[in-house]
Protein backbone atom coordinates (compact mmCIF):
# COMPACT_ATOMS: atom_id res chain seq x y z
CA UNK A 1 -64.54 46.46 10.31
CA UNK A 2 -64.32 43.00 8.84
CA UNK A 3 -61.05 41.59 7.21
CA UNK A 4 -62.08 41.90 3.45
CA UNK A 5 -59.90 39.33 1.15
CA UNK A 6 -59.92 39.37 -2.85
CA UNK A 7 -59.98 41.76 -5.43
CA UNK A 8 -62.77 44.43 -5.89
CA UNK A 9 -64.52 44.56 -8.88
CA UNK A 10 -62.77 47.96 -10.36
CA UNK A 11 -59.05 46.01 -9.69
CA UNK A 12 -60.59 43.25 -12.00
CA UNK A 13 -61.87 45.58 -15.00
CA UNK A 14 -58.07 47.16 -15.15
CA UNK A 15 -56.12 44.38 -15.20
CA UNK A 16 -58.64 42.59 -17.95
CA UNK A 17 -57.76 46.14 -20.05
CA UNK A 18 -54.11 45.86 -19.66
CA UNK A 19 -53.34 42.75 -20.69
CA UNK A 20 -56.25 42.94 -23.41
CA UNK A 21 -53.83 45.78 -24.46
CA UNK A 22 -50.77 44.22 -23.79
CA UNK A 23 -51.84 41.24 -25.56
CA UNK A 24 -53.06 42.84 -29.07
CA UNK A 25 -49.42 43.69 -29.01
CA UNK A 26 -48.02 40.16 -28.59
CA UNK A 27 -50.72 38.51 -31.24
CA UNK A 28 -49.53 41.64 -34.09
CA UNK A 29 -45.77 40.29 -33.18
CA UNK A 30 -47.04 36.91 -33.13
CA UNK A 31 -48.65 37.28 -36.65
CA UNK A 32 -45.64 38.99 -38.45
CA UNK A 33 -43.17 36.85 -37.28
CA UNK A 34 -45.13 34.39 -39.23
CA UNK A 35 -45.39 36.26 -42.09
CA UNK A 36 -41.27 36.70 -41.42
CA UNK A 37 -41.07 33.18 -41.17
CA UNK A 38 -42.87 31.87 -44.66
CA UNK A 39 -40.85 35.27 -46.46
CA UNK A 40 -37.59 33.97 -45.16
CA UNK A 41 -38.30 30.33 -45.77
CA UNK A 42 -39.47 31.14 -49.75
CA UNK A 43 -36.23 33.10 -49.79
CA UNK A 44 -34.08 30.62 -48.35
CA UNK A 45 -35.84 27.82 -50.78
CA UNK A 46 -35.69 30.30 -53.90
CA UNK A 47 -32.05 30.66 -53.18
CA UNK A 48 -31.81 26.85 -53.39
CA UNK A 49 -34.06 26.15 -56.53
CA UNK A 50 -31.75 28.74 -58.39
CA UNK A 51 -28.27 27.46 -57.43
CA UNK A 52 -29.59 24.10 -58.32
CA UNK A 53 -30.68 25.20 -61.69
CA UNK A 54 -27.56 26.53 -62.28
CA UNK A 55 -25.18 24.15 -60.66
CA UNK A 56 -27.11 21.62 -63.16
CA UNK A 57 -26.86 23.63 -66.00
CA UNK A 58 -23.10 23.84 -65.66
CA UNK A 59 -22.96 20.06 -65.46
CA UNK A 60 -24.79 20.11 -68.93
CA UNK A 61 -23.12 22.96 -70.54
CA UNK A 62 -24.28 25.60 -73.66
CA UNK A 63 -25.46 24.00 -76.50
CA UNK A 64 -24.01 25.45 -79.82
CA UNK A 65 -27.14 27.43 -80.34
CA UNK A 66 -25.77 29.84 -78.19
CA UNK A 67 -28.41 31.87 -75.44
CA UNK A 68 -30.82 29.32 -73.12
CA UNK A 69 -33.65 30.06 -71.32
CA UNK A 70 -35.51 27.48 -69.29
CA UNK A 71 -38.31 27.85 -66.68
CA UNK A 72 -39.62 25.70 -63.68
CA UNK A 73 -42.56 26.15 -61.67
CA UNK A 74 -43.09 25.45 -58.20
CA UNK A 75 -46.28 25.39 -56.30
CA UNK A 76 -46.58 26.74 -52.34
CA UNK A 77 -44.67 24.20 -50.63
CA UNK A 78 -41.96 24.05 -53.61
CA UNK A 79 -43.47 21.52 -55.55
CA UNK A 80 -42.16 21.36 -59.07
CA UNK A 81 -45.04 21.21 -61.50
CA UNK A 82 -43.73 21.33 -64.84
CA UNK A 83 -40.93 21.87 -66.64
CA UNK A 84 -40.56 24.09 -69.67
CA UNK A 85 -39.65 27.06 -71.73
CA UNK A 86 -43.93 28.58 -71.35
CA UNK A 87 -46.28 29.10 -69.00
CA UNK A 88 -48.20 25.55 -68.38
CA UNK A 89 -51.72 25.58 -69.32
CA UNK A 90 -54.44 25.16 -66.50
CA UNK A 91 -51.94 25.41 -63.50
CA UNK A 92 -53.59 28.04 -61.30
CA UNK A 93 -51.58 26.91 -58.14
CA UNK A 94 -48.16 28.24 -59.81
CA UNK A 95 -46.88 30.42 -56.71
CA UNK A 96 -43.12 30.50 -57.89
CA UNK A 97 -41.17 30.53 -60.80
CA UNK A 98 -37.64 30.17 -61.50
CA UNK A 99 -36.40 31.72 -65.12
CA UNK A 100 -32.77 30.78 -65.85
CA UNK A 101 -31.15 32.61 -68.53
CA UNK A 102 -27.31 31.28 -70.39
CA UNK A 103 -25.22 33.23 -73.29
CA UNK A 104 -21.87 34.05 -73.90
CA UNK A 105 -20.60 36.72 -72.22
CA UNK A 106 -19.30 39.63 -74.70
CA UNK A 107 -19.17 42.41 -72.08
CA UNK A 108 -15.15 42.01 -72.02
CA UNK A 109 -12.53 42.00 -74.51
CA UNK A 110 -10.10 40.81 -72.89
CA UNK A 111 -8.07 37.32 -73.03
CA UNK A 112 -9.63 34.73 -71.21
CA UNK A 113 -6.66 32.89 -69.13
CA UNK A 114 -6.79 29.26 -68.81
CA UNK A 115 -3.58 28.21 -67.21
CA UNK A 116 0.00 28.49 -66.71
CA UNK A 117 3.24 27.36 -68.24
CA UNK A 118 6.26 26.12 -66.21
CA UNK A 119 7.31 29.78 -66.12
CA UNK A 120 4.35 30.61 -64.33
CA UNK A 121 3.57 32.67 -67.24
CA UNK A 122 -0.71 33.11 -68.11
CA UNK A 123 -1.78 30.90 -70.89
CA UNK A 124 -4.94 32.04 -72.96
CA UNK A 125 -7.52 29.50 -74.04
CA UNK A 126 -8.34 28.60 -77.70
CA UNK A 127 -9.94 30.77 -79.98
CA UNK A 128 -13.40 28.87 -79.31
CA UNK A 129 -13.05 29.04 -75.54
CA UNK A 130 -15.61 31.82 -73.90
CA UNK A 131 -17.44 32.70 -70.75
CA UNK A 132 -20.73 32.33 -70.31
CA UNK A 133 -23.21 33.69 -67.58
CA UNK A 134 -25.45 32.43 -66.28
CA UNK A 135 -28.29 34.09 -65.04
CA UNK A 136 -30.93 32.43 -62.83
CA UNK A 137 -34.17 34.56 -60.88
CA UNK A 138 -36.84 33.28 -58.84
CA UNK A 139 -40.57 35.18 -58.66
CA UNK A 140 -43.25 34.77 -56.30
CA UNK A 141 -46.50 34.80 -58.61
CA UNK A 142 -49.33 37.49 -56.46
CA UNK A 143 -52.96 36.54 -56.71
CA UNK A 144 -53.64 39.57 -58.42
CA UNK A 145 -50.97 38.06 -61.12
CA UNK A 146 -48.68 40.14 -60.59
CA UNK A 147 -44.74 39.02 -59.90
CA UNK A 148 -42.41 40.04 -57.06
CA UNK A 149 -38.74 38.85 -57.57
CA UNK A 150 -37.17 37.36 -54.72
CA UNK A 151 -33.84 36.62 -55.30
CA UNK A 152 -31.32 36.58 -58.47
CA UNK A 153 -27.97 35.05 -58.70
CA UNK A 154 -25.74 34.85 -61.84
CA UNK A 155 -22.14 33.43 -61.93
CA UNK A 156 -20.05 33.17 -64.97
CA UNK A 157 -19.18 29.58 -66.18
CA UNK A 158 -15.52 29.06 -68.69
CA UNK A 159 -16.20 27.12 -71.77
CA UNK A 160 -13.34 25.64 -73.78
CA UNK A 161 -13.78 24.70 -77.13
């Protein structure tokens, strides 16, 4: 009988099917990670664009009007397109936006304490003095318009008068 060497043809037509097999595996990991990956990412950056918005709107402060909205729009890569209080006319590439909302806070009656004395007693602010929340969410705009939050953060802000 003569020394055969290499693979028969039957050897080569299973191990092309397994790793076929094994492979759609791999690619359907491969492709959500990605989609993982740019979901994560939008969070992490929708995260950022509303403690921004906030963290600047505390530097500014409530204007005697009382309640603020305010709206920014991003594009896909977190591009800011316009600023204002409505939708921007003609932007079909708005993929996020960020809606931050400011008014006093009247959900408690109690004091609001600002300090304390040399007794280490609780001082109450002025009569003017408040707390405000602020309220900031960020939406990923759908192509079939619709909106899917992805994050919301609020934090309270005292206002002395």
């Amino acid at each position: 009988m003569k020394n055969e060497c290499g693979f028969s043809l039957l050897e080569v037509v299973i191990s092309t099917a397994v790793v076929a097999l094994l492979s759609q595996f791999i690619i359907q990991m491969f492709i959500a990670s990605i989609y993982l990956n740019q979901k994560a990412y939008n969070l992490d950056m929708g995260v950022n664009a509303a403690s921004q918005a906030m963290e600047i709107f505390k530097g500014e402060g409530l204007p005697d009007s009382g309640a603020v909205r305010r709206t920014q729009y991003y594009d896909s890569k977190w591009r800011e397109i316009a600023a204002g209080q409505t939708e921007p006319d003609g932007f079909d590439n708005v993929k996020f936006i960020l809606n931050l909302y400011a008014a006093e806070d009247r959900s408690n009656n109690s004091e609001v304490f600002t300090s304390f004395d040399l007794a280490g007693n609780y001082l109450t602010g002025s009569a003017k003095s408040g707390l405000y929340r602020i309220e900031a969410a960020v939406y990923e705009v759908k192509t079939d318009g619709e909106e899917e939050e992805i994050c919301s953060l609020n934090t309270c802000k005292y206002l002395s008068g």
